[in-house]
N, C-alpha and C. Protein backbone atom coordinates (compact mmCIF):
# COMPACT_ATOMS: atom_id res chain seq x y z
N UNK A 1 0.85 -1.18 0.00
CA UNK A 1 0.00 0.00 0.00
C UNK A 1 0.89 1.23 0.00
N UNK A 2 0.41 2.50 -0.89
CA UNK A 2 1.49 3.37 -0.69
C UNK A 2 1.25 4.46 0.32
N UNK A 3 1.71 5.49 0.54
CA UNK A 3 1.33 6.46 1.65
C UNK A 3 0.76 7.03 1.75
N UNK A 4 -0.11 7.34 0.52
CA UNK A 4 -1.33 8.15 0.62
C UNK A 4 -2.88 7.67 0.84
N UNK A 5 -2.41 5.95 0.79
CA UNK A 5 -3.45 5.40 1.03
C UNK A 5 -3.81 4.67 2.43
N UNK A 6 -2.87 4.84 2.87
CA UNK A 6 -2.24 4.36 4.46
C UNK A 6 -2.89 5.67 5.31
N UNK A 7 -2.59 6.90 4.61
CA UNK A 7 -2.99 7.93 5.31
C UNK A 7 -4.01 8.15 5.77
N UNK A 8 -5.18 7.18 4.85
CA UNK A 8 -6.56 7.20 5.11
C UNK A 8 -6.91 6.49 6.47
N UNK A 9 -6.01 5.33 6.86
CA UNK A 9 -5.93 4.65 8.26
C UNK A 9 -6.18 5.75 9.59
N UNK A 10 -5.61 6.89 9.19
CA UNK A 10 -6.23 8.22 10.32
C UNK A 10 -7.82 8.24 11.18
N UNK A 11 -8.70 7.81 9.63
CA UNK A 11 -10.45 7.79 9.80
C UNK A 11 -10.64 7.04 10.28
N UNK A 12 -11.90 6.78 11.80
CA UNK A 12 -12.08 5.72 11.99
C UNK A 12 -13.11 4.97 11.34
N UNK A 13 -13.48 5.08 10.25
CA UNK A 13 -14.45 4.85 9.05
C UNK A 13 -13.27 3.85 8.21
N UNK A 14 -12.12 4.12 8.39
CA UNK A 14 -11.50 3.44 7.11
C UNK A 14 -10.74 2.11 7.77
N UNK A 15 -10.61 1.04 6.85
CA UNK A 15 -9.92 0.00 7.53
C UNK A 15 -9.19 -0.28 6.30
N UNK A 16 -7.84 -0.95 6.50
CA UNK A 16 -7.34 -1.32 5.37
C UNK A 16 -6.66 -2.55 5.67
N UNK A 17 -6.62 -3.60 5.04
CA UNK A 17 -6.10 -4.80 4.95
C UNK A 17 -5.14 -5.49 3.43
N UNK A 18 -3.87 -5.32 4.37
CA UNK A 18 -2.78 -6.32 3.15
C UNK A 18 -2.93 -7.71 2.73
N UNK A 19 -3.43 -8.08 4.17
CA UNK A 19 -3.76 -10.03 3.65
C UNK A 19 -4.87 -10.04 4.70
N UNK A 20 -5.72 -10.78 4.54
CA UNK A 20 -6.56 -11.03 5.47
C UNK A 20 -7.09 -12.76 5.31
N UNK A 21 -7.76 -13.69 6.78
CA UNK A 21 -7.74 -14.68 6.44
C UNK A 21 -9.31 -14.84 6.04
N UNK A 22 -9.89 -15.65 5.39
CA UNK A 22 -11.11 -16.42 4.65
C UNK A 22 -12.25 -16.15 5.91
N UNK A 23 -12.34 -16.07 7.12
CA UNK A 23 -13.02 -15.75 8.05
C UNK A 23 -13.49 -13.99 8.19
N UNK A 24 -12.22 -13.80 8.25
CA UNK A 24 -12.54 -12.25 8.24
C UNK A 24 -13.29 -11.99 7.06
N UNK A 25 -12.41 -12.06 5.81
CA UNK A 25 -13.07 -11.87 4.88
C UNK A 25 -14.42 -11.67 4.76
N UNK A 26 -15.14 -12.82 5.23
CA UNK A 26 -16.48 -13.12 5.05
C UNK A 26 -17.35 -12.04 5.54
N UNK A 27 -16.69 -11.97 6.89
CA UNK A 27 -17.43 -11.16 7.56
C UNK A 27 -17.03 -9.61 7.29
N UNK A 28 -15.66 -9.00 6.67
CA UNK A 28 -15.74 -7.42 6.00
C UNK A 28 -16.76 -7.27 4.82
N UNK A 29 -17.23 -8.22 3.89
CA UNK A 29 -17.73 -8.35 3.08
C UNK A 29 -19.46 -7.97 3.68
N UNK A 30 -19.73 -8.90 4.52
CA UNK A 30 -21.06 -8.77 5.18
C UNK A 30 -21.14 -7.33 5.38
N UNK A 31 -20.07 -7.20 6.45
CA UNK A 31 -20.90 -5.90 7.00
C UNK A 31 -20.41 -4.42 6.02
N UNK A 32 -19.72 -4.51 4.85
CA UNK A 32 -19.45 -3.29 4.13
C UNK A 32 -20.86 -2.83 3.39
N UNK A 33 -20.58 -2.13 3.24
CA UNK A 33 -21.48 -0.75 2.26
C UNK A 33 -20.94 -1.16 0.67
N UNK A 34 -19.88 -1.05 0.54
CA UNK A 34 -19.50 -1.02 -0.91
C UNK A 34 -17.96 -1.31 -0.71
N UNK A 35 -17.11 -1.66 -1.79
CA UNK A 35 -16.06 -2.18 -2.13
C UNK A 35 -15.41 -0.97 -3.45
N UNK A 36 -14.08 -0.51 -2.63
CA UNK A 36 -13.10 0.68 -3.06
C UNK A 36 -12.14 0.00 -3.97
N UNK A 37 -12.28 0.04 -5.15
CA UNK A 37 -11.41 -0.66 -5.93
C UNK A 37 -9.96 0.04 -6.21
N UNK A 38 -9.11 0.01 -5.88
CA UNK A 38 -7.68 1.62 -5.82
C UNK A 38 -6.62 0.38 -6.48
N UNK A 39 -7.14 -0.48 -6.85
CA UNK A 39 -5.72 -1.48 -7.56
C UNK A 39 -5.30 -0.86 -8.82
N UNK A 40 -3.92 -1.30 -9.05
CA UNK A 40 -3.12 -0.63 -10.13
C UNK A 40 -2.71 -1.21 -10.68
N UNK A 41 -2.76 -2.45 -10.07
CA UNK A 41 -2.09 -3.43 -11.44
C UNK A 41 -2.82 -5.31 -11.28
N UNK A 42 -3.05 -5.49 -10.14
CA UNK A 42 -3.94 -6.84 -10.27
C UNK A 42 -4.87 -6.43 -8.69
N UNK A 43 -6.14 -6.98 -9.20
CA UNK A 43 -7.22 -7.22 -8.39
C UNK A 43 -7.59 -8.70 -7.81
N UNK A 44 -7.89 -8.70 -6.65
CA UNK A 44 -8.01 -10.24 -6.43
C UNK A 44 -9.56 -10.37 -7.24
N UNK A 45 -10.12 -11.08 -8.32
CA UNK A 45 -11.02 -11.31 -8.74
C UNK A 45 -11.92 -12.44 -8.07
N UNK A 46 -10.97 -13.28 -7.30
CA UNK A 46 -12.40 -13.96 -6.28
C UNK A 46 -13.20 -13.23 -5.04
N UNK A 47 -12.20 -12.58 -4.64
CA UNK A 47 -12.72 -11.44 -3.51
C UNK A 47 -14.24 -10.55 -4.33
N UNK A 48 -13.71 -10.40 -5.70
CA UNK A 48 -14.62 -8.74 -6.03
C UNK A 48 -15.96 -10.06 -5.90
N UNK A 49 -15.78 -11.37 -6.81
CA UNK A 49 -16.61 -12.26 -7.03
C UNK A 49 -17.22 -12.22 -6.12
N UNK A 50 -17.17 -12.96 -4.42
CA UNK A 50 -18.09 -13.02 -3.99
C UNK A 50 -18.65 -11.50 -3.08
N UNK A 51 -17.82 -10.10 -3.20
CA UNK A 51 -18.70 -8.94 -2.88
C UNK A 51 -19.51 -8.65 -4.23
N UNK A 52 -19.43 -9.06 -5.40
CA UNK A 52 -20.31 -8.63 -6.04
C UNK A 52 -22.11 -9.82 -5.77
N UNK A 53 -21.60 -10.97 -5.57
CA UNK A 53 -22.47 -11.79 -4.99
C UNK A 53 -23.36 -11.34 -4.31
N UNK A 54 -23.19 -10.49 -3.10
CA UNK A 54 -24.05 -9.68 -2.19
C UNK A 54 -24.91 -8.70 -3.04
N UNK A 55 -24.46 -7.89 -4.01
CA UNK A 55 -25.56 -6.66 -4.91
C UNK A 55 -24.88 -5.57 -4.49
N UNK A 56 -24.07 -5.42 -3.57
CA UNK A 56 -23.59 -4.07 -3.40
C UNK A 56 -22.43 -3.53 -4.13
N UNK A 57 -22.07 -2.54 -4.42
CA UNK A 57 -21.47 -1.86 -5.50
C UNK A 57 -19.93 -2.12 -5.11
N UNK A 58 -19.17 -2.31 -6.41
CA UNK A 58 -17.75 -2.13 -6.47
C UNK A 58 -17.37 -0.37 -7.28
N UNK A 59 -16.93 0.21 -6.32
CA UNK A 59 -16.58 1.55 -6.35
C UNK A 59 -15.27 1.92 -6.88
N UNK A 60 -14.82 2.61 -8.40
CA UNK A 60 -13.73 2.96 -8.64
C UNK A 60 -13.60 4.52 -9.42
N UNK A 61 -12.44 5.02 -8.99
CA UNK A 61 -11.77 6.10 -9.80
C UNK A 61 -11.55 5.61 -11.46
N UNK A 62 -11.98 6.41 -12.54
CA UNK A 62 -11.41 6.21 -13.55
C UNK A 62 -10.17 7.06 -14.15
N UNK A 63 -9.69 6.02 -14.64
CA UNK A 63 -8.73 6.38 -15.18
C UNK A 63 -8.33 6.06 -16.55
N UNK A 64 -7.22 6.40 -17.03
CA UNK A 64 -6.43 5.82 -18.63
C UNK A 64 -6.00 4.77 -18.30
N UNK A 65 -6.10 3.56 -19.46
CA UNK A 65 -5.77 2.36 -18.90
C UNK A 65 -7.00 1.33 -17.92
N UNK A 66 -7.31 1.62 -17.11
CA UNK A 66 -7.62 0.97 -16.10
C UNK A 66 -9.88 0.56 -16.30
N UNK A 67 -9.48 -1.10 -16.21
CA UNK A 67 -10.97 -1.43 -16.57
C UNK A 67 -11.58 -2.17 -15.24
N UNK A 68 -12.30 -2.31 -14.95
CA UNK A 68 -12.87 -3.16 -14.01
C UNK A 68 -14.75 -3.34 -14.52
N UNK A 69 -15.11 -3.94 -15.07
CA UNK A 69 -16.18 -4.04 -16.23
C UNK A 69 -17.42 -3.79 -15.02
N UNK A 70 -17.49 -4.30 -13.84
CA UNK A 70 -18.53 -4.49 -12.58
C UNK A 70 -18.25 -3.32 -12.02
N UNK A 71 -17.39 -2.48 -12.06
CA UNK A 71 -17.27 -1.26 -10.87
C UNK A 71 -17.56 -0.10 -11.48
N UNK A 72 -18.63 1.13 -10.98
CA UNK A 72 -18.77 2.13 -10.80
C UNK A 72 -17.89 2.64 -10.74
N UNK A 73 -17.82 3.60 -12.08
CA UNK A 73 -16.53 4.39 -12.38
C UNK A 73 -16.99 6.12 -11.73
N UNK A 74 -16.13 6.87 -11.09
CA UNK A 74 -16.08 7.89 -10.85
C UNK A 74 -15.46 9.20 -11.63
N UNK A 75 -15.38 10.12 -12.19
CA UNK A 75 -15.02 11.07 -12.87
C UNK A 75 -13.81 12.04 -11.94
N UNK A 76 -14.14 12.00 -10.62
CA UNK A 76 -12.92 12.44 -9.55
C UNK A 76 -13.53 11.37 -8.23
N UNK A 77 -12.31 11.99 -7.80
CA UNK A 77 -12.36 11.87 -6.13
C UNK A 77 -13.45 12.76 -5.72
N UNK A 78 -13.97 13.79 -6.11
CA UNK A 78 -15.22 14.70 -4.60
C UNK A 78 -16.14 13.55 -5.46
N UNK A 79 -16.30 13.20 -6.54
CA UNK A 79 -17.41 12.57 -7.02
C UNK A 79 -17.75 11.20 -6.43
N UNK A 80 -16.37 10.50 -6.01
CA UNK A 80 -16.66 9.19 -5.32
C UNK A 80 -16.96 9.70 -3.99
N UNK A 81 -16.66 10.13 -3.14
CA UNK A 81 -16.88 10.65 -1.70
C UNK A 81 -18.30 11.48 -1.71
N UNK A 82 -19.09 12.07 -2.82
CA UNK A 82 -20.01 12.52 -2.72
C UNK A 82 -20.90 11.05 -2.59
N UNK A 83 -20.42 10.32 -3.50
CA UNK A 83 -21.45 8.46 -3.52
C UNK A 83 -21.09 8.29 -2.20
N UNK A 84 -19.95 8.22 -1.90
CA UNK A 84 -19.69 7.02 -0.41
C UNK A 84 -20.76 8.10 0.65
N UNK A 85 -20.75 9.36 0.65
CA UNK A 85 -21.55 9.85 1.74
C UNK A 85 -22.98 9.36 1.47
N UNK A 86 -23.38 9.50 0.71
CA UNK A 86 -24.73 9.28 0.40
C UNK A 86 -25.26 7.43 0.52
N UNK A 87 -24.57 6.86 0.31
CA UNK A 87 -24.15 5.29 1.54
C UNK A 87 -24.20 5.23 2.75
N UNK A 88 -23.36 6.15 3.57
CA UNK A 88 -23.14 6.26 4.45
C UNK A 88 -24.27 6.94 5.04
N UNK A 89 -25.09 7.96 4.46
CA UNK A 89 -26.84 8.04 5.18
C UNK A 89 -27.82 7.75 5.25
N UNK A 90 -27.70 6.61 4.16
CA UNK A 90 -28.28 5.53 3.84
C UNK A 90 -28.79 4.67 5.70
N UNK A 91 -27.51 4.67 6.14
CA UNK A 91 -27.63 3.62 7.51
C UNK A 91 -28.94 3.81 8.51
């Protein structure tokens, strides 16, 4: 992970995980809102598999280059954080 994304570890809204085991998993999956797609070069595709399983959204920045065919593409950053709030009042 690089440092600007680590930085987000500050929020207590944000959690971030390098490896996690098949248990947890299950259960970040359950209880998330949506799935932040920030990969740059490989995605675990069984992970997105079974959060897309649930119906809830895979969330990404677009960019040049970069496809993810299932994820909600964003035009900026205020534009994804305007979605994630509106999730988040959802609760």
């Amino acid at each position: 992970m690089n440092f600007e994304l680590k930085r987000l570890s500050a929020h207590s809204n944000v959690n971030l995980h390098e490896s996690i085991l098949p248990v947890a998993l299950q259960r970040l999956i359950e209880t998330s809102r949506a799935m932040l797609d920030l990969t740059l070069i490989q995605r675990d595709d069984q992970v997105q598999a079974q959060f897309l399983a649930t119906g809830k959204p895979v969330l990404a920045l677009a960019r040049d280059g970069y496809q993810n065919e299932p994820a909600q593409f964003f035009a900026s950053p205020a534009a994804l954080v305007a979605y994630v709030r509106t999730l988040a009042e959802e609760e």
